[in-house]
C-alpha atoms as a PDB file:
ATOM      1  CA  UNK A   1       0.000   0.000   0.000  1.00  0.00           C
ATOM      2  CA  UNK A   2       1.488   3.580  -1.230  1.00  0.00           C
ATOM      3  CA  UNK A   3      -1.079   5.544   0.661  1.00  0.00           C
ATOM      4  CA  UNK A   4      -3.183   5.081   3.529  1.00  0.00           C
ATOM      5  CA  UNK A   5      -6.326   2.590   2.917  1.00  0.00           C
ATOM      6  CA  UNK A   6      -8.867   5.602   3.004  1.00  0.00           C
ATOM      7  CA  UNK A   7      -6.483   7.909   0.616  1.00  0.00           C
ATOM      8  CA  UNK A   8      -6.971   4.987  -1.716  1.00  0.00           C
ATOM      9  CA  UNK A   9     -10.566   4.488  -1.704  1.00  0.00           C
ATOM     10  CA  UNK A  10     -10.891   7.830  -2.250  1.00  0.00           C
ATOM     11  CA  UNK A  11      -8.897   8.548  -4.857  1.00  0.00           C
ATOM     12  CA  UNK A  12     -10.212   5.245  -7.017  1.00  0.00           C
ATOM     13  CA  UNK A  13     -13.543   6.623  -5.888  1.00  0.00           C
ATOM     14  CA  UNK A  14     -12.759  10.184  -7.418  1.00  0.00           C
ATOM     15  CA  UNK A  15     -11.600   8.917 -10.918  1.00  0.00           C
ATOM     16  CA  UNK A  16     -14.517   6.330 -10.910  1.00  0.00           C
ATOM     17  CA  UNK A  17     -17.021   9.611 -10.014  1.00  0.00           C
ATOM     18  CA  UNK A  18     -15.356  11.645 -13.043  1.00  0.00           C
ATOM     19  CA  UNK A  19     -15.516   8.454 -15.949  1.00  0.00           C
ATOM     20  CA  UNK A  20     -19.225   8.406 -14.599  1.00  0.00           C
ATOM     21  CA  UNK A  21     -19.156  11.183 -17.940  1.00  0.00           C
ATOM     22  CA  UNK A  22     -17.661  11.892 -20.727  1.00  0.00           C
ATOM     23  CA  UNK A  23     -17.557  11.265 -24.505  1.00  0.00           C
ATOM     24  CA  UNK A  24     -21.196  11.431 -24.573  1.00  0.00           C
ATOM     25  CA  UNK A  25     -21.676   8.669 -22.085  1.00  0.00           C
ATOM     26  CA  UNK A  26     -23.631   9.329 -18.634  1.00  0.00           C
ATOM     27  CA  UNK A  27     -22.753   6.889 -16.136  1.00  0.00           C
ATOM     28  CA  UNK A  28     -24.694   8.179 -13.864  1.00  0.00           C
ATOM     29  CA  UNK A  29     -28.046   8.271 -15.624  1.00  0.00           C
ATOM     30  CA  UNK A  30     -30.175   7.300 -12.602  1.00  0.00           C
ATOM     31  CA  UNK A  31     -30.711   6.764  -8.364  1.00  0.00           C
ATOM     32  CA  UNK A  32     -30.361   2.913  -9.439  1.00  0.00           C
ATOM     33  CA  UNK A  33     -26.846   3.672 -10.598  1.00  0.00           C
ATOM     34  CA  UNK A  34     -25.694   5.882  -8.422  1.00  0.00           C
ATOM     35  CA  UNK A  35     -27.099   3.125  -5.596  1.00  0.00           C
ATOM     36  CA  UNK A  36     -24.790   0.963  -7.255  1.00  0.00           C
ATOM     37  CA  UNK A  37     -22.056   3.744  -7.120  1.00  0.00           C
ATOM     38  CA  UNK A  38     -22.401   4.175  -3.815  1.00  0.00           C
ATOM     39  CA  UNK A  39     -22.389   0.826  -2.458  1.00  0.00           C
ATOM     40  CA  UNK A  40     -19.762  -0.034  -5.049  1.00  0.00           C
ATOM     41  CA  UNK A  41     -17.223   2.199  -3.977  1.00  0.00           C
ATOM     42  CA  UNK A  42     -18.214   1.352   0.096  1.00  0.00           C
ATOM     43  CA  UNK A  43     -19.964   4.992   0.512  1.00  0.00           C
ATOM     44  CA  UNK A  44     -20.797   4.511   4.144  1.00  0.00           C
ATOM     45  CA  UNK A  45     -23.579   7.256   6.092  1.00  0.00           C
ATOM     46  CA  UNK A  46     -26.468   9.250   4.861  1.00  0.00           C
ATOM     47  CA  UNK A  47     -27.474   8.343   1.164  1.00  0.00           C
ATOM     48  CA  UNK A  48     -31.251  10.221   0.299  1.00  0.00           C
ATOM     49  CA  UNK A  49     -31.150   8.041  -3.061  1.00  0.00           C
ATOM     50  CA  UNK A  50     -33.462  10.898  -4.607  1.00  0.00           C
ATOM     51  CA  UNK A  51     -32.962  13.109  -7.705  1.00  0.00           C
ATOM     52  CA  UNK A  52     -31.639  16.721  -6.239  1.00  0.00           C
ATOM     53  CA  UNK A  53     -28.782  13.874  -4.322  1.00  0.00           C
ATOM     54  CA  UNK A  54     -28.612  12.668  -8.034  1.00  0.00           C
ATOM     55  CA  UNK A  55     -27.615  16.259  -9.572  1.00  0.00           C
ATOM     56  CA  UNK A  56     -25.533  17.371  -6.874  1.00  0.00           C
ATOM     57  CA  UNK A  57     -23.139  14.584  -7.716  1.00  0.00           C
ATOM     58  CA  UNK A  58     -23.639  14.740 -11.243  1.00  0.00           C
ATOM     59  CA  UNK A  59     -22.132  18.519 -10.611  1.00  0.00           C
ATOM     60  CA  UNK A  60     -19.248  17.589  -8.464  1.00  0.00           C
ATOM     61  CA  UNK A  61     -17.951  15.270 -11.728  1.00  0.00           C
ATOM     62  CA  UNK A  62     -16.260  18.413 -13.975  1.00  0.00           C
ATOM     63  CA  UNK A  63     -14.881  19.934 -10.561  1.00  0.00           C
ATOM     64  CA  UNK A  64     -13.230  17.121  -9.864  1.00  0.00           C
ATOM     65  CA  UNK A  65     -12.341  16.427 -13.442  1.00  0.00           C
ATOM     66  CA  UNK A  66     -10.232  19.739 -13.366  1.00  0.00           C
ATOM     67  CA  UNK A  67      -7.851  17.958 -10.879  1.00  0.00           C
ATOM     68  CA  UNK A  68      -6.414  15.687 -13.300  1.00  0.00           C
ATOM     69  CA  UNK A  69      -5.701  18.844 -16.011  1.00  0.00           C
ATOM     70  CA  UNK A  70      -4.958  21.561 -13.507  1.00  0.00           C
ATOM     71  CA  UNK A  71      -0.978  22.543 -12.580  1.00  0.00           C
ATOM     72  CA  UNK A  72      -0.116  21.794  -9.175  1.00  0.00           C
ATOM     73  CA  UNK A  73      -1.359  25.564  -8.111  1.00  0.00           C
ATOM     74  CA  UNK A  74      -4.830  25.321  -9.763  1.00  0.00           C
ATOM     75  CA  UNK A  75      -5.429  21.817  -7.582  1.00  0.00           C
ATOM     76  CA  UNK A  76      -4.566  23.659  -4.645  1.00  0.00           C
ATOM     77  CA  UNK A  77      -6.831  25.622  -5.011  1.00  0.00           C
ATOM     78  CA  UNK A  78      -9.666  23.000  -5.831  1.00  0.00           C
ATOM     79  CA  UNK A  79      -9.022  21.265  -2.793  1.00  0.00           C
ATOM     80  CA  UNK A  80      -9.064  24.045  -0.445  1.00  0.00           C
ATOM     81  CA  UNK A  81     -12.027  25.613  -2.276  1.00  0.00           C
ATOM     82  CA  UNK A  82     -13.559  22.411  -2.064  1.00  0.00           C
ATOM     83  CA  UNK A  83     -12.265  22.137   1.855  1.00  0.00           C
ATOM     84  CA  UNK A  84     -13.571  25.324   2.498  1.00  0.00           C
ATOM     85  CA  UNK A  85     -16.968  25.292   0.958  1.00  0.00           C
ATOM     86  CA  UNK A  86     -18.229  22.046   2.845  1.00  0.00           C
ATOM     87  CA  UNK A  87     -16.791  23.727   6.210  1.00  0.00           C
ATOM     88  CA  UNK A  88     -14.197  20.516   6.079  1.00  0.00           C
ATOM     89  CA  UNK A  89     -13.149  19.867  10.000  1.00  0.00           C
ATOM     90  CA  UNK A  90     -11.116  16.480  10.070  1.00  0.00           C
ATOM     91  CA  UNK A  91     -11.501  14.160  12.400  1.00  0.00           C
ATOM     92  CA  UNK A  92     -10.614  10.414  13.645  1.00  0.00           C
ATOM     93  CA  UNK A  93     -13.242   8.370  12.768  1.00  0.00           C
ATOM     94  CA  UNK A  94     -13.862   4.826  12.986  1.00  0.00           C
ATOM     95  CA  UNK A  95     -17.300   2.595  12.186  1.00  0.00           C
ATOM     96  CA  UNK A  96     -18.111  -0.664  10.224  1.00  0.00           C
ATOM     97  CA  UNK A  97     -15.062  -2.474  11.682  1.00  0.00           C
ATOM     98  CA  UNK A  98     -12.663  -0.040   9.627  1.00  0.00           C
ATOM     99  CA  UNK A  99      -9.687   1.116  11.400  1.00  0.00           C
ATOM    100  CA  UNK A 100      -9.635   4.718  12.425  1.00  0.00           C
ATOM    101  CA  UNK A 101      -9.415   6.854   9.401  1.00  0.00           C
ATOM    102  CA  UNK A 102     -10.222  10.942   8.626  1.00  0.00           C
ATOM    103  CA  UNK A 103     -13.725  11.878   8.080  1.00  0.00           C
ATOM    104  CA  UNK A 104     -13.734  15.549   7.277  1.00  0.00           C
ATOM    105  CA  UNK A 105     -17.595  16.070   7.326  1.00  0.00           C
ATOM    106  CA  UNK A 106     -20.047  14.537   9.599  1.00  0.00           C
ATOM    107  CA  UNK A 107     -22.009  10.988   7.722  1.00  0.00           C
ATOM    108  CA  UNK A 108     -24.880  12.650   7.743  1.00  0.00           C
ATOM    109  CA  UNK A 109     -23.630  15.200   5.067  1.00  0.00           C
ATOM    110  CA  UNK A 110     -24.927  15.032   2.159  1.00  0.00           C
ATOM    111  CA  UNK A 111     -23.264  12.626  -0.072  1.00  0.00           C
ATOM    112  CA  UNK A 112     -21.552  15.030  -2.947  1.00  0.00           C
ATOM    113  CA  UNK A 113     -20.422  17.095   0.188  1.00  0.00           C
ATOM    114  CA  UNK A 114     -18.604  14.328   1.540  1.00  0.00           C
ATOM    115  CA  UNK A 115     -17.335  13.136  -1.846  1.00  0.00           C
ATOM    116  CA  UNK A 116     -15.926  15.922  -2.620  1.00  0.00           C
ATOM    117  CA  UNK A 117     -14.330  15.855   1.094  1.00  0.00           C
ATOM    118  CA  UNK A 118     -13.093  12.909   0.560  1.00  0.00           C
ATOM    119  CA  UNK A 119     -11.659  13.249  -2.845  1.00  0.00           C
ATOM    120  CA  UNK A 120     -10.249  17.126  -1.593  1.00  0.00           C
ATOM    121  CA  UNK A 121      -8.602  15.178   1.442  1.00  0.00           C
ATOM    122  CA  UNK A 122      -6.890  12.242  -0.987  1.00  0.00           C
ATOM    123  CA  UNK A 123      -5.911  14.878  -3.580  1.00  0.00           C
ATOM    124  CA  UNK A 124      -4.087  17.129  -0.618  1.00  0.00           C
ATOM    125  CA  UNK A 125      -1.852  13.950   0.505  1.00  0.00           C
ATOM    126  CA  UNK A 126      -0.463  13.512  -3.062  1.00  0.00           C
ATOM    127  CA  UNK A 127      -0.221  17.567  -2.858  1.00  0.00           C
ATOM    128  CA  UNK A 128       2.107  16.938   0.266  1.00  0.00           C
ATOM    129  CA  UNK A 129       3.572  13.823  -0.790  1.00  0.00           C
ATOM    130  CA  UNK A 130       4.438  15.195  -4.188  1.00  0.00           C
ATOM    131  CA  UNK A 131       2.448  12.770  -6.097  1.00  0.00           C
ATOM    132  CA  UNK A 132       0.233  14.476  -8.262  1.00  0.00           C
ATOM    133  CA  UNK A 133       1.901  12.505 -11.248  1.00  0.00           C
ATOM    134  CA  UNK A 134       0.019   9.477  -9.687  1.00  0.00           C
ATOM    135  CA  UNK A 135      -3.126  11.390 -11.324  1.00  0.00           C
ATOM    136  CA  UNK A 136      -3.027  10.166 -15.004  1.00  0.00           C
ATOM    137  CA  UNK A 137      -5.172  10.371 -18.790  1.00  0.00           C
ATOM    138  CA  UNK A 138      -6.265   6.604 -20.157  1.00  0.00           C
ATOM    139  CA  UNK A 139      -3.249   6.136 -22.865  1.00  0.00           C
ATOM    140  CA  UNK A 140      -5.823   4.656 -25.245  1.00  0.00           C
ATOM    141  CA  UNK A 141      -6.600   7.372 -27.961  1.00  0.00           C
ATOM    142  CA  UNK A 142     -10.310   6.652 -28.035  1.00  0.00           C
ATOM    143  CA  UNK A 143     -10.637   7.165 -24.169  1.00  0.00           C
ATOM    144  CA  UNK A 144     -10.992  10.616 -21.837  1.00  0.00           C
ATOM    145  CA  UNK A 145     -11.330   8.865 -18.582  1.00  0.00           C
ATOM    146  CA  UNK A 146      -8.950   9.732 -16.112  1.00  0.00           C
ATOM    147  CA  UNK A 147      -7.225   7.056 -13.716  1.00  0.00           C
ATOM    148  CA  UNK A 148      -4.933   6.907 -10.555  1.00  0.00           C
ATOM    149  CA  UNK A 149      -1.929   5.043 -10.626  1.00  0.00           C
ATOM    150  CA  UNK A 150      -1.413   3.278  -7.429  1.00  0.00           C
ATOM    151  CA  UNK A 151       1.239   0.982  -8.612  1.00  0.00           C
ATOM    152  CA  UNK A 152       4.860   0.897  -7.218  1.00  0.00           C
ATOM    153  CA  UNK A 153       6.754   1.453 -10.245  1.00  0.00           C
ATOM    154  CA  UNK A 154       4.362   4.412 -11.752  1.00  0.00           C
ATOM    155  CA  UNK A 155       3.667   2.260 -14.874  1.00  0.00           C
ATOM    156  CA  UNK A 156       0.050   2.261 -15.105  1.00  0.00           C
ATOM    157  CA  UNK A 157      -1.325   3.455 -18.585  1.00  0.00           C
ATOM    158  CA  UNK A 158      -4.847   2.431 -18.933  1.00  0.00           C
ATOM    159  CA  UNK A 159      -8.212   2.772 -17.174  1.00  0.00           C
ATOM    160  CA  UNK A 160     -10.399   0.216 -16.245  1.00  0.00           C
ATOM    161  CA  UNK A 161     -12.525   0.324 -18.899  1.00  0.00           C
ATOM    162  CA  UNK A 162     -10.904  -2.073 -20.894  1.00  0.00           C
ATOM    163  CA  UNK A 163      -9.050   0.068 -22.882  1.00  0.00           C
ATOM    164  CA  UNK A 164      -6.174  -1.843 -21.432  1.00  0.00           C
ATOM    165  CA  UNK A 165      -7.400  -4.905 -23.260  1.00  0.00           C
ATOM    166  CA  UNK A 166      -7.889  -3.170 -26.701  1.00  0.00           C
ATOM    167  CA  UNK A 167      -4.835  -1.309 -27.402  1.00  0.00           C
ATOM    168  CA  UNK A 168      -3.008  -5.063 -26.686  1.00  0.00           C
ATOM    169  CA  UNK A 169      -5.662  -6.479 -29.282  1.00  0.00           C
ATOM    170  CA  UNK A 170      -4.771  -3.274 -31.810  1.00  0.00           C
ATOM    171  CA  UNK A 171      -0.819  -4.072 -31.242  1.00  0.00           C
ATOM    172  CA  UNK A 172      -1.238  -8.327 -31.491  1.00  0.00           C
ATOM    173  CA  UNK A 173      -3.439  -7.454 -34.574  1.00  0.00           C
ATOM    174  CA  UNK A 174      -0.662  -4.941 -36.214  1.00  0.00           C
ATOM    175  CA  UNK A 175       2.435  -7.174 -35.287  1.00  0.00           C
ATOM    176  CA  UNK A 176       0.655 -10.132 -37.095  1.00  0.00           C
ATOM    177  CA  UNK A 177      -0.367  -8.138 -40.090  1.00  0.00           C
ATOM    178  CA  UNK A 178       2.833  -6.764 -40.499  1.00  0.00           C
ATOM    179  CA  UNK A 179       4.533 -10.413 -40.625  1.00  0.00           C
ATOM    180  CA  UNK A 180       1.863 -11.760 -43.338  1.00  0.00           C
ATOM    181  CA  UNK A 181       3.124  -9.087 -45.844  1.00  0.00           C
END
Protein backbone atom coordinates (compact mmCIF):
# COMPACT_ATOMS: atom_id res chain seq x y z
CA UNK A 1 0.00 0.00 0.00
CA UNK A 2 1.49 3.58 -1.23
CA UNK A 3 -1.08 5.54 0.66
CA UNK A 4 -3.18 5.08 3.53
CA UNK A 5 -6.33 2.59 2.92
CA UNK A 6 -8.87 5.60 3.00
CA UNK A 7 -6.48 7.91 0.62
CA UNK A 8 -6.97 4.99 -1.72
CA UNK A 9 -10.57 4.49 -1.70
CA UNK A 10 -10.89 7.83 -2.25
CA UNK A 11 -8.90 8.55 -4.86
CA UNK A 12 -10.21 5.24 -7.02
CA UNK A 13 -13.54 6.62 -5.89
CA UNK A 14 -12.76 10.18 -7.42
CA UNK A 15 -11.60 8.92 -10.92
CA UNK A 16 -14.52 6.33 -10.91
CA UNK A 17 -17.02 9.61 -10.01
CA UNK A 18 -15.36 11.65 -13.04
CA UNK A 19 -15.52 8.45 -15.95
CA UNK A 20 -19.23 8.41 -14.60
CA UNK A 21 -19.16 11.18 -17.94
CA UNK A 22 -17.66 11.89 -20.73
CA UNK A 23 -17.56 11.27 -24.51
CA UNK A 24 -21.20 11.43 -24.57
CA UNK A 25 -21.68 8.67 -22.08
CA UNK A 26 -23.63 9.33 -18.63
CA UNK A 27 -22.75 6.89 -16.14
CA UNK A 28 -24.69 8.18 -13.86
CA UNK A 29 -28.05 8.27 -15.62
CA UNK A 30 -30.17 7.30 -12.60
CA UNK A 31 -30.71 6.76 -8.36
CA UNK A 32 -30.36 2.91 -9.44
CA UNK A 33 -26.85 3.67 -10.60
CA UNK A 34 -25.69 5.88 -8.42
CA UNK A 35 -27.10 3.12 -5.60
CA UNK A 36 -24.79 0.96 -7.25
CA UNK A 37 -22.06 3.74 -7.12
CA UNK A 38 -22.40 4.18 -3.82
CA UNK A 39 -22.39 0.83 -2.46
CA UNK A 40 -19.76 -0.03 -5.05
CA UNK A 41 -17.22 2.20 -3.98
CA UNK A 42 -18.21 1.35 0.10
CA UNK A 43 -19.96 4.99 0.51
CA UNK A 44 -20.80 4.51 4.14
CA UNK A 45 -23.58 7.26 6.09
CA UNK A 46 -26.47 9.25 4.86
CA UNK A 47 -27.47 8.34 1.16
CA UNK A 48 -31.25 10.22 0.30
CA UNK A 49 -31.15 8.04 -3.06
CA UNK A 50 -33.46 10.90 -4.61
CA UNK A 51 -32.96 13.11 -7.71
CA UNK A 52 -31.64 16.72 -6.24
CA UNK A 53 -28.78 13.87 -4.32
CA UNK A 54 -28.61 12.67 -8.03
CA UNK A 55 -27.61 16.26 -9.57
CA UNK A 56 -25.53 17.37 -6.87
CA UNK A 57 -23.14 14.58 -7.72
CA UNK A 58 -23.64 14.74 -11.24
CA UNK A 59 -22.13 18.52 -10.61
CA UNK A 60 -19.25 17.59 -8.46
CA UNK A 61 -17.95 15.27 -11.73
CA UNK A 62 -16.26 18.41 -13.97
CA UNK A 63 -14.88 19.93 -10.56
CA UNK A 64 -13.23 17.12 -9.86
CA UNK A 65 -12.34 16.43 -13.44
CA UNK A 66 -10.23 19.74 -13.37
CA UNK A 67 -7.85 17.96 -10.88
CA UNK A 68 -6.41 15.69 -13.30
CA UNK A 69 -5.70 18.84 -16.01
CA UNK A 70 -4.96 21.56 -13.51
CA UNK A 71 -0.98 22.54 -12.58
CA UNK A 72 -0.12 21.79 -9.18
CA UNK A 73 -1.36 25.56 -8.11
CA UNK A 74 -4.83 25.32 -9.76
CA UNK A 75 -5.43 21.82 -7.58
CA UNK A 76 -4.57 23.66 -4.65
CA UNK A 77 -6.83 25.62 -5.01
CA UNK A 78 -9.67 23.00 -5.83
CA UNK A 79 -9.02 21.26 -2.79
CA UNK A 80 -9.06 24.04 -0.45
CA UNK A 81 -12.03 25.61 -2.28
CA UNK A 82 -13.56 22.41 -2.06
CA UNK A 83 -12.26 22.14 1.86
CA UNK A 84 -13.57 25.32 2.50
CA UNK A 85 -16.97 25.29 0.96
CA UNK A 86 -18.23 22.05 2.85
CA UNK A 87 -16.79 23.73 6.21
CA UNK A 88 -14.20 20.52 6.08
CA UNK A 89 -13.15 19.87 10.00
CA UNK A 90 -11.12 16.48 10.07
CA UNK A 91 -11.50 14.16 12.40
CA UNK A 92 -10.61 10.41 13.65
CA UNK A 93 -13.24 8.37 12.77
CA UNK A 94 -13.86 4.83 12.99
CA UNK A 95 -17.30 2.59 12.19
CA UNK A 96 -18.11 -0.66 10.22
CA UNK A 97 -15.06 -2.47 11.68
CA UNK A 98 -12.66 -0.04 9.63
CA UNK A 99 -9.69 1.12 11.40
CA UNK A 100 -9.63 4.72 12.43
CA UNK A 101 -9.42 6.85 9.40
CA UNK A 102 -10.22 10.94 8.63
CA UNK A 103 -13.72 11.88 8.08
CA UNK A 104 -13.73 15.55 7.28
CA UNK A 105 -17.59 16.07 7.33
CA UNK A 106 -20.05 14.54 9.60
CA UNK A 107 -22.01 10.99 7.72
CA UNK A 108 -24.88 12.65 7.74
CA UNK A 109 -23.63 15.20 5.07
CA UNK A 110 -24.93 15.03 2.16
CA UNK A 111 -23.26 12.63 -0.07
CA UNK A 112 -21.55 15.03 -2.95
CA UNK A 113 -20.42 17.10 0.19
CA UNK A 114 -18.60 14.33 1.54
CA UNK A 115 -17.33 13.14 -1.85
CA UNK A 116 -15.93 15.92 -2.62
CA UNK A 117 -14.33 15.86 1.09
CA UNK A 118 -13.09 12.91 0.56
CA UNK A 119 -11.66 13.25 -2.84
CA UNK A 120 -10.25 17.13 -1.59
CA UNK A 121 -8.60 15.18 1.44
CA UNK A 122 -6.89 12.24 -0.99
CA UNK A 123 -5.91 14.88 -3.58
CA UNK A 124 -4.09 17.13 -0.62
CA UNK A 125 -1.85 13.95 0.50
CA UNK A 126 -0.46 13.51 -3.06
CA UNK A 127 -0.22 17.57 -2.86
CA UNK A 128 2.11 16.94 0.27
CA UNK A 129 3.57 13.82 -0.79
CA UNK A 130 4.44 15.20 -4.19
CA UNK A 131 2.45 12.77 -6.10
CA UNK A 132 0.23 14.48 -8.26
CA UNK A 133 1.90 12.50 -11.25
CA UNK A 134 0.02 9.48 -9.69
CA UNK A 135 -3.13 11.39 -11.32
CA UNK A 136 -3.03 10.17 -15.00
CA UNK A 137 -5.17 10.37 -18.79
CA UNK A 138 -6.27 6.60 -20.16
CA UNK A 139 -3.25 6.14 -22.86
CA UNK A 140 -5.82 4.66 -25.25
CA UNK A 141 -6.60 7.37 -27.96
CA UNK A 142 -10.31 6.65 -28.03
CA UNK A 143 -10.64 7.17 -24.17
CA UNK A 144 -10.99 10.62 -21.84
CA UNK A 145 -11.33 8.87 -18.58
CA UNK A 146 -8.95 9.73 -16.11
CA UNK A 147 -7.22 7.06 -13.72
CA UNK A 148 -4.93 6.91 -10.56
CA UNK A 149 -1.93 5.04 -10.63
CA UNK A 150 -1.41 3.28 -7.43
CA UNK A 151 1.24 0.98 -8.61
CA UNK A 152 4.86 0.90 -7.22
CA UNK A 153 6.75 1.45 -10.24
CA UNK A 154 4.36 4.41 -11.75
CA UNK A 155 3.67 2.26 -14.87
CA UNK A 156 0.05 2.26 -15.10
CA UNK A 157 -1.33 3.45 -18.58
CA UNK A 158 -4.85 2.43 -18.93
CA UNK A 159 -8.21 2.77 -17.17
CA UNK A 160 -10.40 0.22 -16.24
CA UNK A 161 -12.53 0.32 -18.90
CA UNK A 162 -10.90 -2.07 -20.89
CA UNK A 163 -9.05 0.07 -22.88
CA UNK A 164 -6.17 -1.84 -21.43
CA UNK A 165 -7.40 -4.91 -23.26
CA UNK A 166 -7.89 -3.17 -26.70
CA UNK A 167 -4.83 -1.31 -27.40
CA UNK A 168 -3.01 -5.06 -26.69
CA UNK A 169 -5.66 -6.48 -29.28
CA UNK A 170 -4.77 -3.27 -31.81
CA UNK A 171 -0.82 -4.07 -31.24
CA UNK A 172 -1.24 -8.33 -31.49
CA UNK A 173 -3.44 -7.45 -34.57
CA UNK A 174 -0.66 -4.94 -36.21
CA UNK A 175 2.43 -7.17 -35.29
CA UNK A 176 0.66 -10.13 -37.09
CA UNK A 177 -0.37 -8.14 -40.09
CA UNK A 178 2.83 -6.76 -40.50
CA UNK A 179 4.53 -10.41 -40.62
CA UNK A 180 1.86 -11.76 -43.34
CA UNK A 181 3.12 -9.09 -45.84
Amino acid sequence: MLFAHDTECALVAAAALVNTAGNGREGLPDVTALDDFFTTHGWSGRHEQSETELRQVRALRPRLRRIWYADIDEVVAIVNRLLRESHALPQLIRHDDEPYHVHAVPQDAPLATRMAVEAAMAIADLVRMGELSRLRHCDHPDCDNVLVDLSRNRSRRFCDAGCGNRAAVSAYRARRAASQS
